[in-house]
C-alpha atoms as a PDB file:
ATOM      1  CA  UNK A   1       4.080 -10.924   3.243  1.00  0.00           C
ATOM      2  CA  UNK A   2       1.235 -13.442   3.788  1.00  0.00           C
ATOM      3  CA  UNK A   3       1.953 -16.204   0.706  1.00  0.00           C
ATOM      4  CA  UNK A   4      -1.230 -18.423   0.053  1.00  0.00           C
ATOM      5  CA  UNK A   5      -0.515 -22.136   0.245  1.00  0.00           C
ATOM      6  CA  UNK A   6      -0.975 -21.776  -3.761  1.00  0.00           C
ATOM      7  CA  UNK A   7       2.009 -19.591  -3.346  1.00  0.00           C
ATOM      8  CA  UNK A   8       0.407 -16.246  -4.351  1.00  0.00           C
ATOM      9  CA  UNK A   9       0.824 -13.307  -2.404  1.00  0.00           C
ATOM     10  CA  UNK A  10      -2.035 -11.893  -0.709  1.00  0.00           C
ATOM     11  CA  UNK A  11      -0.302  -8.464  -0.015  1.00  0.00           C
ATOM     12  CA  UNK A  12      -0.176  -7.938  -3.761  1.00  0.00           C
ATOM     13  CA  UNK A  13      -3.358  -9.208  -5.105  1.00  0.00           C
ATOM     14  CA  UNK A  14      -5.208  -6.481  -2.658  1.00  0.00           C
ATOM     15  CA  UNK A  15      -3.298  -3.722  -3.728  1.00  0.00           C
ATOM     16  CA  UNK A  16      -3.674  -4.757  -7.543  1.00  0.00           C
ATOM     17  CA  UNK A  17      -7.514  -4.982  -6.401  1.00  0.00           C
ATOM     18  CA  UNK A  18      -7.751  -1.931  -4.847  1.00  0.00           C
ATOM     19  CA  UNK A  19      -8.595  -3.419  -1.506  1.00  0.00           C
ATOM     20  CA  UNK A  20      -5.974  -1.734   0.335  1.00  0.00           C
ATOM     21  CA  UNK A  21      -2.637   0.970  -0.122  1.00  0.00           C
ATOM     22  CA  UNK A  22       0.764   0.358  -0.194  1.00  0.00           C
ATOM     23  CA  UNK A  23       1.422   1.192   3.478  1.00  0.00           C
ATOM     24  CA  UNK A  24       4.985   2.400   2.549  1.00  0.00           C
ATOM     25  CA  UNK A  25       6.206   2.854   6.406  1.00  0.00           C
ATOM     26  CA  UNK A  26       6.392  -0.738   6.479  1.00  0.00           C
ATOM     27  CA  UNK A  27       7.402  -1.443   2.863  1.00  0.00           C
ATOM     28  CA  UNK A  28       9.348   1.540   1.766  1.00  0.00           C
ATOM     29  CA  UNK A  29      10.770   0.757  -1.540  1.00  0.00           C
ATOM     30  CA  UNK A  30       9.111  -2.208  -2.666  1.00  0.00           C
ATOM     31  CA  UNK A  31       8.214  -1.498  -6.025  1.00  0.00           C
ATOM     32  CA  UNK A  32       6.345  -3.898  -6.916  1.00  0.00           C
ATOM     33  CA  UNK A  33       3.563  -2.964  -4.659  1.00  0.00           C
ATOM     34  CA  UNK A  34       3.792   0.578  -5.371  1.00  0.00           C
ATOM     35  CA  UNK A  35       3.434  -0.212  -9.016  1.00  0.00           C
ATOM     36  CA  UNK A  36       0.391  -2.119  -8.409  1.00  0.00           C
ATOM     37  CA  UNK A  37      -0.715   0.295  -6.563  1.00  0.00           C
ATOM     38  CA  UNK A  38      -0.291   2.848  -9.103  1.00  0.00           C
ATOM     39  CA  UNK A  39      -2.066   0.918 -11.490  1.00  0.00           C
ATOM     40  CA  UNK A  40      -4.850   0.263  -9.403  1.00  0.00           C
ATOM     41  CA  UNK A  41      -5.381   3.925  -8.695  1.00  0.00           C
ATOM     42  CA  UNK A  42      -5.069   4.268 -12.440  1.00  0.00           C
ATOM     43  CA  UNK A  43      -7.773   1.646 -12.965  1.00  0.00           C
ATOM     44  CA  UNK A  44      -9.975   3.539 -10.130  1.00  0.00           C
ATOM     45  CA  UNK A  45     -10.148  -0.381  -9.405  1.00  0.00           C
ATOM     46  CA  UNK A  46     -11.592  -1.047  -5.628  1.00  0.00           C
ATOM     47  CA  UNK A  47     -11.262   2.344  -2.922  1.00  0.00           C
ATOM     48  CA  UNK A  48      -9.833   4.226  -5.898  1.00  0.00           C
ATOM     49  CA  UNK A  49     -12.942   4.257  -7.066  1.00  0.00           C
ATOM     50  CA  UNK A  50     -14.260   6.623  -4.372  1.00  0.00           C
ATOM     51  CA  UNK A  51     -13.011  10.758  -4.911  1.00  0.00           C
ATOM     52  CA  UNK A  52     -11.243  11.093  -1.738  1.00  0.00           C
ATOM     53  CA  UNK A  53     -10.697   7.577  -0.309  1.00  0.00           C
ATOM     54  CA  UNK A  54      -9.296   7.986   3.571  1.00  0.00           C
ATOM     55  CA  UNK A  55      -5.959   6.057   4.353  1.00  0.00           C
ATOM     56  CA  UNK A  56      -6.801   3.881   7.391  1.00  0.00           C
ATOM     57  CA  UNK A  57      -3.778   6.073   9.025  1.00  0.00           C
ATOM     58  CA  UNK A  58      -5.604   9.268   8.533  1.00  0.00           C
ATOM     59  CA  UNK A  59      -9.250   7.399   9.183  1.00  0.00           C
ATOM     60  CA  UNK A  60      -8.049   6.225  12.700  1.00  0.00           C
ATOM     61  CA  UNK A  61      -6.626   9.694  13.632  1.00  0.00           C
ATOM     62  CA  UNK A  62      -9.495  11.254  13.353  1.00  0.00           C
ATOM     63  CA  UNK A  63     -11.371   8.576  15.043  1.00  0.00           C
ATOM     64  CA  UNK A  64      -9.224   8.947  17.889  1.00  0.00           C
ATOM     65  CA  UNK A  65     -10.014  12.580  18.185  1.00  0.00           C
ATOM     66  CA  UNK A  66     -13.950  12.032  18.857  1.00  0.00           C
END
């Protein structure tokens, strides 16, 4: 987690935003994020917005095959 010196979370506000996914490998079971993230996708708030957003996992894969 990466806590703001006002003590908010970073990880959380850019899920609630949209800005990134709940990477769930490193997370598994936190719920909070994958409510927010749920919500967000909900919202189409941030890459939700797009049709088909790409996770970075899958984005980088097929990066690495060009």
């Amino acid at each position: 987690d990466v806590l703001l010196p006002d003590g908010m979370n970073l990880n959380r506000e850019l899920v609630r935003d949209g800005a990134c996914w709940w990477y769930r490998k490193y997370a598994p079971g936190d719920t909070v994020l994958e409510g927010l993230e749920k919500e967000a996708r909900e919202a189409n708030k941030g890459l939700w917005a797009e049709p088909q957003p790409v996770p970075p996992w899958a984005w980088r894969k097929r990066q690495s095959s060009h």
